[in-house]
N, C-alpha and C. Protein backbone atom coordinates (compact mmCIF):
# COMPACT_ATOMS: atom_id res chain seq x y z
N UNK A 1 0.86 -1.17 0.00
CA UNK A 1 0.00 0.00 0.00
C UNK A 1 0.90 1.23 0.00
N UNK A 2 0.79 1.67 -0.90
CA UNK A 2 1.70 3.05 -1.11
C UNK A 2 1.06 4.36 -1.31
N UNK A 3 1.09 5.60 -0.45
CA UNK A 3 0.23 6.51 0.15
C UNK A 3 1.47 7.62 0.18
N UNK A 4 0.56 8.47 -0.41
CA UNK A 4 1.46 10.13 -0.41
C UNK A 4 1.16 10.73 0.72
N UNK A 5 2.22 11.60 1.38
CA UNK A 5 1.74 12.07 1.99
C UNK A 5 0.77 12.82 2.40
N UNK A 6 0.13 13.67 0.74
CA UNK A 6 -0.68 14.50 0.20
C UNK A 6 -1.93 13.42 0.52
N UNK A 7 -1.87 12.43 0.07
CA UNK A 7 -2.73 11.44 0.04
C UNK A 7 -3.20 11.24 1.45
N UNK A 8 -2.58 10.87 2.63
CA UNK A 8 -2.58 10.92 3.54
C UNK A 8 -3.51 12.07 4.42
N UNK A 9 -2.46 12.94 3.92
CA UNK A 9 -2.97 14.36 4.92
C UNK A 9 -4.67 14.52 4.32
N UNK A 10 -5.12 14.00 3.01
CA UNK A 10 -6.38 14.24 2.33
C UNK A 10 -7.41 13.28 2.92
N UNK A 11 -6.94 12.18 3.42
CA UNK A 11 -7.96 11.30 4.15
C UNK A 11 -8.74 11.66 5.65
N UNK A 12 -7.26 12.60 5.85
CA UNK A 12 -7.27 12.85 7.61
C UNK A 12 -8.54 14.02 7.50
N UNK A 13 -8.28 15.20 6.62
CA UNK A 13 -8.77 15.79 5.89
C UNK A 13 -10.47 15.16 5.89
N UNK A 14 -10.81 14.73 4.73
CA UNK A 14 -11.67 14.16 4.73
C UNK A 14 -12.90 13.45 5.74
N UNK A 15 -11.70 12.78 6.80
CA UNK A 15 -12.24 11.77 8.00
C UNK A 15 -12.89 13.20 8.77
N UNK A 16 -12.33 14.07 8.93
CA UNK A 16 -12.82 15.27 9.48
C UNK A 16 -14.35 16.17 9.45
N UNK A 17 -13.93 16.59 7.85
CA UNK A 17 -15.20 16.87 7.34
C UNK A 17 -16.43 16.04 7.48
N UNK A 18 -16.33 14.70 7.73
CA UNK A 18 -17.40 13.95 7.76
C UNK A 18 -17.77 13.75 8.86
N UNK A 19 -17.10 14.46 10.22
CA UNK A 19 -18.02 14.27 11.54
C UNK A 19 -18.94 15.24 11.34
N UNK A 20 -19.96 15.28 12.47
CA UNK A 20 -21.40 15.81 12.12
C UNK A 20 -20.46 17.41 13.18
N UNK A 21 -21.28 18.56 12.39
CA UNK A 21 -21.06 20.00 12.43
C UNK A 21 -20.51 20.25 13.77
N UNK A 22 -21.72 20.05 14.90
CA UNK A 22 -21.75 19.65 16.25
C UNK A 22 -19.88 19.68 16.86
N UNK A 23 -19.49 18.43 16.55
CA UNK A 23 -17.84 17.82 16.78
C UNK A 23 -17.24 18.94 16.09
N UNK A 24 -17.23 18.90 15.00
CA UNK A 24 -16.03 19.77 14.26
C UNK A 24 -16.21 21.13 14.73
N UNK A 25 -17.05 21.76 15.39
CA UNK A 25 -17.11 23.07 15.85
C UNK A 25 -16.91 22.68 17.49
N UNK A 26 -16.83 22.08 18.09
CA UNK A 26 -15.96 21.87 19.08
C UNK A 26 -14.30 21.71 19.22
N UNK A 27 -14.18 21.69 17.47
CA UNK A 27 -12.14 21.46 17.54
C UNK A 27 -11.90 22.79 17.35
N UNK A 28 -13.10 23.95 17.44
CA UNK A 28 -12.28 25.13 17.24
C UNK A 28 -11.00 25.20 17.79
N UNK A 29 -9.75 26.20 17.10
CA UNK A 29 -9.15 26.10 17.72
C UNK A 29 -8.03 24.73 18.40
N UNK A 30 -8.40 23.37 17.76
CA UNK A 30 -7.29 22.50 17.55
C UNK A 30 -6.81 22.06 16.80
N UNK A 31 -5.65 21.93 17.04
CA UNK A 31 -4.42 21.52 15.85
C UNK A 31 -4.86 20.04 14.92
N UNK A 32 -4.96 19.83 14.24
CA UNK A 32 -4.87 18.26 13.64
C UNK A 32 -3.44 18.12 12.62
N UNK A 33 -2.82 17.40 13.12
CA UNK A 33 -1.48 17.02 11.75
C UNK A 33 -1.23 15.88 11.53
N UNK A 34 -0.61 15.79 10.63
CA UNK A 34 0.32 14.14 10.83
C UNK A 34 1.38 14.12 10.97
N UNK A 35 2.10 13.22 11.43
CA UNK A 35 3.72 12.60 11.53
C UNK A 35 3.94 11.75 10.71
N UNK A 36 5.26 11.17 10.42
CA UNK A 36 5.90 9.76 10.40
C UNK A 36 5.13 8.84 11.24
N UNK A 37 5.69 8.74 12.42
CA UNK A 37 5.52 8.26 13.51
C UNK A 37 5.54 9.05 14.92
N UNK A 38 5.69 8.54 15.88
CA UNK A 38 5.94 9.47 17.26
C UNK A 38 7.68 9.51 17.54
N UNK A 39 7.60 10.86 18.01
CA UNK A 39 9.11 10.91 18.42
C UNK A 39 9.59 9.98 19.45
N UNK A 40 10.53 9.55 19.34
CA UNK A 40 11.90 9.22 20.89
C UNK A 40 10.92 9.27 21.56
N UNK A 41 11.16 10.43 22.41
CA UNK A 41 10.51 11.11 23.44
C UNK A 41 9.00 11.16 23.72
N UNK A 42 8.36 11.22 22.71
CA UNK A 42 6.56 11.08 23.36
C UNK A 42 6.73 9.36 23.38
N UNK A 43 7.42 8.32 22.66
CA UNK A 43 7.42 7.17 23.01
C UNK A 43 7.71 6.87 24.53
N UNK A 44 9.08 7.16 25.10
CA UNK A 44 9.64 7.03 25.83
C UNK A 44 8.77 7.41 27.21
N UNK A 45 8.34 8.69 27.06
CA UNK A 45 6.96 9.32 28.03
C UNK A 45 5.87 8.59 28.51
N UNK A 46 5.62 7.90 27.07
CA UNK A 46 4.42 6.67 27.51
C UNK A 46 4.83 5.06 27.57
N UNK A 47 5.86 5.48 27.81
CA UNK A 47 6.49 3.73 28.15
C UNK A 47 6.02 3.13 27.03
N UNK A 48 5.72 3.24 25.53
CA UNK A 48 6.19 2.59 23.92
C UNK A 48 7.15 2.49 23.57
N UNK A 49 7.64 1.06 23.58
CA UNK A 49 9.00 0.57 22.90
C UNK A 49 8.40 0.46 21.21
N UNK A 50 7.63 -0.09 21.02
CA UNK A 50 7.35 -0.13 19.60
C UNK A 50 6.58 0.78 18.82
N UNK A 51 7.29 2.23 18.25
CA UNK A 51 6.69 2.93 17.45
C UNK A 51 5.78 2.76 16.51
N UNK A 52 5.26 1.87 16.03
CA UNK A 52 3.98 0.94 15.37
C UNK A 52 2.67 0.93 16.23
N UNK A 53 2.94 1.09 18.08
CA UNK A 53 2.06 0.77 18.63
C UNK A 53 1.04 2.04 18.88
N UNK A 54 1.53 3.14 18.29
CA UNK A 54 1.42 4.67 18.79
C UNK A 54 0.66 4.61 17.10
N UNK A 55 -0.87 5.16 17.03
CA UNK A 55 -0.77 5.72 15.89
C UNK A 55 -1.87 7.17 16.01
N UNK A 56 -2.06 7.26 17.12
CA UNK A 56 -2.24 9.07 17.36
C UNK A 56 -2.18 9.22 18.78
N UNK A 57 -2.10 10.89 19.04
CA UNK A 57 -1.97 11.18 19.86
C UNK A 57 -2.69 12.38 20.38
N UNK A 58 -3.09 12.85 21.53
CA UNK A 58 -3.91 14.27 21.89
C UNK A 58 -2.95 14.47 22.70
N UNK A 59 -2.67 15.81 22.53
CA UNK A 59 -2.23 17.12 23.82
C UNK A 59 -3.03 18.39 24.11
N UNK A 60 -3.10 18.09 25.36
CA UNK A 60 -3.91 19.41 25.50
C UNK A 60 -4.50 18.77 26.69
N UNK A 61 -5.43 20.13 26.47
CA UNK A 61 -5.97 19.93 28.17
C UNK A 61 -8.21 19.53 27.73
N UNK A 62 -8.60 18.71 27.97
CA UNK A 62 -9.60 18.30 27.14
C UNK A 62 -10.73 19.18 27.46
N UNK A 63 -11.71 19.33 26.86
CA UNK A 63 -12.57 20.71 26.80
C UNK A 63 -13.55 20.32 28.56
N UNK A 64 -13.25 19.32 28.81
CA UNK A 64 -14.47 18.81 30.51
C UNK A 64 -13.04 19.68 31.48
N UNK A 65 -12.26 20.26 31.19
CA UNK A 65 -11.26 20.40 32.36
C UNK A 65 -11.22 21.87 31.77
N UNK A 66 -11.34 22.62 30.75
CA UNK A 66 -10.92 23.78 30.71
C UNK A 66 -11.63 24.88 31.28
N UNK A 67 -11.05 25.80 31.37
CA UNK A 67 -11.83 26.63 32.07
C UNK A 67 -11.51 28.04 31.76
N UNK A 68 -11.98 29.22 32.14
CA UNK A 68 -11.95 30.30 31.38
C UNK A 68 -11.00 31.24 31.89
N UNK A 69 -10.85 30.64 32.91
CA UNK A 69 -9.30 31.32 34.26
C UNK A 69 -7.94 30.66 33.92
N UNK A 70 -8.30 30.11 33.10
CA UNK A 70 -6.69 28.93 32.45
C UNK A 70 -6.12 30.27 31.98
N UNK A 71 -4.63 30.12 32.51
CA UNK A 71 -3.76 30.80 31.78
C UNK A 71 -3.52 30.54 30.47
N UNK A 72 -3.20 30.79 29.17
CA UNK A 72 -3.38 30.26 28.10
C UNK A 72 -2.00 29.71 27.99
N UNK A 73 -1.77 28.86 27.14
CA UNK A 73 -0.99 27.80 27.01
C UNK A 73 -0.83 27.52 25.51
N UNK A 74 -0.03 25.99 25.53
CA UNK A 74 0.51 25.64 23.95
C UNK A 74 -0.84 25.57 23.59
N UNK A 75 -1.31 25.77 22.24
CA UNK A 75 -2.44 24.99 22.07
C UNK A 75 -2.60 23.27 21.56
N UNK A 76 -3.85 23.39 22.33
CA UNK A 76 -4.28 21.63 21.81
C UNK A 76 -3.96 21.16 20.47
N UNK A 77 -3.93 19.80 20.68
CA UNK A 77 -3.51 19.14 19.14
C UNK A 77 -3.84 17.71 19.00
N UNK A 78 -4.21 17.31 18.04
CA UNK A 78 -4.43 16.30 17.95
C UNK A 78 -2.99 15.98 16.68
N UNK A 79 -2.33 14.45 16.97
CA UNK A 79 -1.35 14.11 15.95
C UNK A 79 -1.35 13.04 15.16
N UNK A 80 -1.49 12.41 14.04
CA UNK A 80 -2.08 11.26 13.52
C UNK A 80 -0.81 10.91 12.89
N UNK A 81 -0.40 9.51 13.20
CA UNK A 81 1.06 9.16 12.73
C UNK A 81 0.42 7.91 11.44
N UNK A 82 1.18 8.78 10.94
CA UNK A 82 1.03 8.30 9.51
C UNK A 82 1.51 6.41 9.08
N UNK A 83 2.77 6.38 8.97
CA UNK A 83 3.33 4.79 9.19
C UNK A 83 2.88 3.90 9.79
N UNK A 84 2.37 4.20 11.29
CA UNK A 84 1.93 3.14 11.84
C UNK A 84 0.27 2.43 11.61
N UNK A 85 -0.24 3.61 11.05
CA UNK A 85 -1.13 3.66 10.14
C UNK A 85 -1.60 2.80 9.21
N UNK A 86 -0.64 3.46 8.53
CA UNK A 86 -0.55 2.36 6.98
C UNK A 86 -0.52 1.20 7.20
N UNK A 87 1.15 0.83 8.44
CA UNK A 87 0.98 -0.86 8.80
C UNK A 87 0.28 -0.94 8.81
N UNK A 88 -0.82 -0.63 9.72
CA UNK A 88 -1.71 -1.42 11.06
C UNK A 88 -3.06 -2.07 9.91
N UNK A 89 -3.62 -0.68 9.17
CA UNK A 89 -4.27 -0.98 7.53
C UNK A 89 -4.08 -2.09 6.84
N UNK A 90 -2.63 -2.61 6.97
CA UNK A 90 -2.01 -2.98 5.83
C UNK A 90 -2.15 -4.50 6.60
N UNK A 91 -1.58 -4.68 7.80
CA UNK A 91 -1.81 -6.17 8.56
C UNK A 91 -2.88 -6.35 8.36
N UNK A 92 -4.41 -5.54 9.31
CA UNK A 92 -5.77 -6.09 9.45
C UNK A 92 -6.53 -5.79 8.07
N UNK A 93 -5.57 -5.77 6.78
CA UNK A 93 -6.72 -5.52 5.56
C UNK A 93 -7.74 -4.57 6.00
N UNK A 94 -7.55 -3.80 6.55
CA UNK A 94 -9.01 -2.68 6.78
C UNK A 94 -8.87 -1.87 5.82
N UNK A 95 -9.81 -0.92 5.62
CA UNK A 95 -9.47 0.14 4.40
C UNK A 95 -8.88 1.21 5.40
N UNK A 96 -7.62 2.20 4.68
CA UNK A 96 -6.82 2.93 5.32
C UNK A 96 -7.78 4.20 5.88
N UNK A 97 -8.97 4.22 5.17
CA UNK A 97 -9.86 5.48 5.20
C UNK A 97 -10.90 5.34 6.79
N UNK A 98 -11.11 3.85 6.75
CA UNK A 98 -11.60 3.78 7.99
C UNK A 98 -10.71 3.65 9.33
N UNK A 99 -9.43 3.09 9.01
CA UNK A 99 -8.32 3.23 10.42
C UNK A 99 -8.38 4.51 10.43
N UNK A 100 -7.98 5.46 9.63
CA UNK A 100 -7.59 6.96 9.82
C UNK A 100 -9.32 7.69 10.46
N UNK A 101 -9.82 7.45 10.11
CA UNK A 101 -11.14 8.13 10.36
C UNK A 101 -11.20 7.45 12.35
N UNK A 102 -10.80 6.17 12.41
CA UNK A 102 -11.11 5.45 13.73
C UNK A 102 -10.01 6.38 15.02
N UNK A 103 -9.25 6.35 14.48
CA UNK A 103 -7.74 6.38 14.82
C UNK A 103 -8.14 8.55 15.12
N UNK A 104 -8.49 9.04 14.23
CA UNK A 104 -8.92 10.90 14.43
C UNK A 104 -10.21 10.83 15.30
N UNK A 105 -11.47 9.80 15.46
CA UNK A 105 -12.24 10.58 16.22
C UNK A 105 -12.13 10.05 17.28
N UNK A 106 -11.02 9.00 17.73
CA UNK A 106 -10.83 8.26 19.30
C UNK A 106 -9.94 9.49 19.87
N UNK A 107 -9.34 10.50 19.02
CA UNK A 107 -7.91 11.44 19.69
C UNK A 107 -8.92 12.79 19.65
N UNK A 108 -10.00 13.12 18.65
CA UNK A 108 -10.36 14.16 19.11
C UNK A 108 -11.75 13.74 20.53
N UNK A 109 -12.14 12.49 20.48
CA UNK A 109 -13.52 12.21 21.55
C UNK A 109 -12.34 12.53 22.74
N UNK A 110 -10.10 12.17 23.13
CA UNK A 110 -9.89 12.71 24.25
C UNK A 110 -10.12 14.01 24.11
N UNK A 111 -9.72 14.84 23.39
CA UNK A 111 -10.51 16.35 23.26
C UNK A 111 -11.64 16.73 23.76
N UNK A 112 -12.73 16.18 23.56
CA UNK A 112 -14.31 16.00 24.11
C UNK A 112 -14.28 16.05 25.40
N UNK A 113 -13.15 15.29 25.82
CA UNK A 113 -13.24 14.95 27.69
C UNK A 113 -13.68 13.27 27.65
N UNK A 114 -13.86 12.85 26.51
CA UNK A 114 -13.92 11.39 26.84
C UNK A 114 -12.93 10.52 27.28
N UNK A 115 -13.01 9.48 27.99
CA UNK A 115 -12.03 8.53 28.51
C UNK A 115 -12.33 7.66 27.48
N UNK A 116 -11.03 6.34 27.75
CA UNK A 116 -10.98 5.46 26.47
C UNK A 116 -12.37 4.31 26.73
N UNK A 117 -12.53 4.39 27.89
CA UNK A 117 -13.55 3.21 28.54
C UNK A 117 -15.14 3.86 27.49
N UNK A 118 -15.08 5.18 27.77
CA UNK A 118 -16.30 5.86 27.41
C UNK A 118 -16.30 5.71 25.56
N UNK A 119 -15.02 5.97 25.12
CA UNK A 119 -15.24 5.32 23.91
C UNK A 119 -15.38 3.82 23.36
N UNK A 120 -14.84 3.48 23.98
CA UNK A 120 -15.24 1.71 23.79
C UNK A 120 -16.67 1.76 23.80
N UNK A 121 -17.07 1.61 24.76
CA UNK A 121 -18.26 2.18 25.43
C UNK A 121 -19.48 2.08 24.39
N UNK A 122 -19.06 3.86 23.41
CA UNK A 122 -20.01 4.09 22.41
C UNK A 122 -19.70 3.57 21.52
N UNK A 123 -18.58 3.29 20.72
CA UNK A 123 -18.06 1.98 19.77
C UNK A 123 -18.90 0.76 19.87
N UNK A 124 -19.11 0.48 20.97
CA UNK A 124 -19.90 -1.37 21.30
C UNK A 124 -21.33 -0.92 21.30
N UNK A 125 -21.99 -0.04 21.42
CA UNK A 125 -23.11 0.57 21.29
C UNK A 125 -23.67 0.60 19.46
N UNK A 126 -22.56 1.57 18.86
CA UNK A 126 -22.89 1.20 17.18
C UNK A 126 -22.61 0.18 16.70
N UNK A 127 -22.08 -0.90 16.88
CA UNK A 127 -21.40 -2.12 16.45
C UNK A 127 -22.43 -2.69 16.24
């Protein structure tokens, strides 16, 4: 499976536009990008030896905790690593459009203030 980066960044893109208005006007104001992979260091942070195992990430402080007295800060971000991606696509035969779409609204629902339990949660609910 061979994917441009252009290609890439257009799915993430895409996976975006297709949440309902609601969500996407809640990311006012957050970052979405892609990587390679995760650095050294955000590996190392979360105790990941295998850069494959990482394929996004949220920073920030999630919208259930913010508050209007917050000193302002880096801003939020969501990071979608591209490679591990593709593998992960590429092992479970899934289509790359639905990992990437799975993989952006589990990193922006931590944005939301959701926990991972709470997404499972609603995942086993649409299933």
């Amino acid at each position: 499976m061979s994917v441009s980066v252009a290609e890439f960044d257009e799915l993430v893109r895409a996976a975006f536009e297709e949440l309902p208005e609601v969500y996407r006007d809640a990311c006012d104001g957050l970052g979405i990008r892609t990587e390679p992979h995760a650095a050294d260091d955000v590996l190392q942070s979360l105790d990941i030896s295998d850069p494959s195992e990482l394929l996004g990430l949220y920073h920030g402080v999630n919208l259930a905790r913010k508050s209007v007295f917050d000193l302002a800060g880096l801003p939020d971000e969501v990071i979608i690593y591209r490679n591990p991606i593709i593998a992960y696509a590429r092992a479970t035969g899934q289509p790359l459009a639905d990992v990437v779409r799975h993989v952006l609204v589990h990193e922006i629902g931590h944005h939301l203030g959701f926990s991972d339990d709470d997404m499972e949660a609603i995942e086993s609910r649409d299933a």
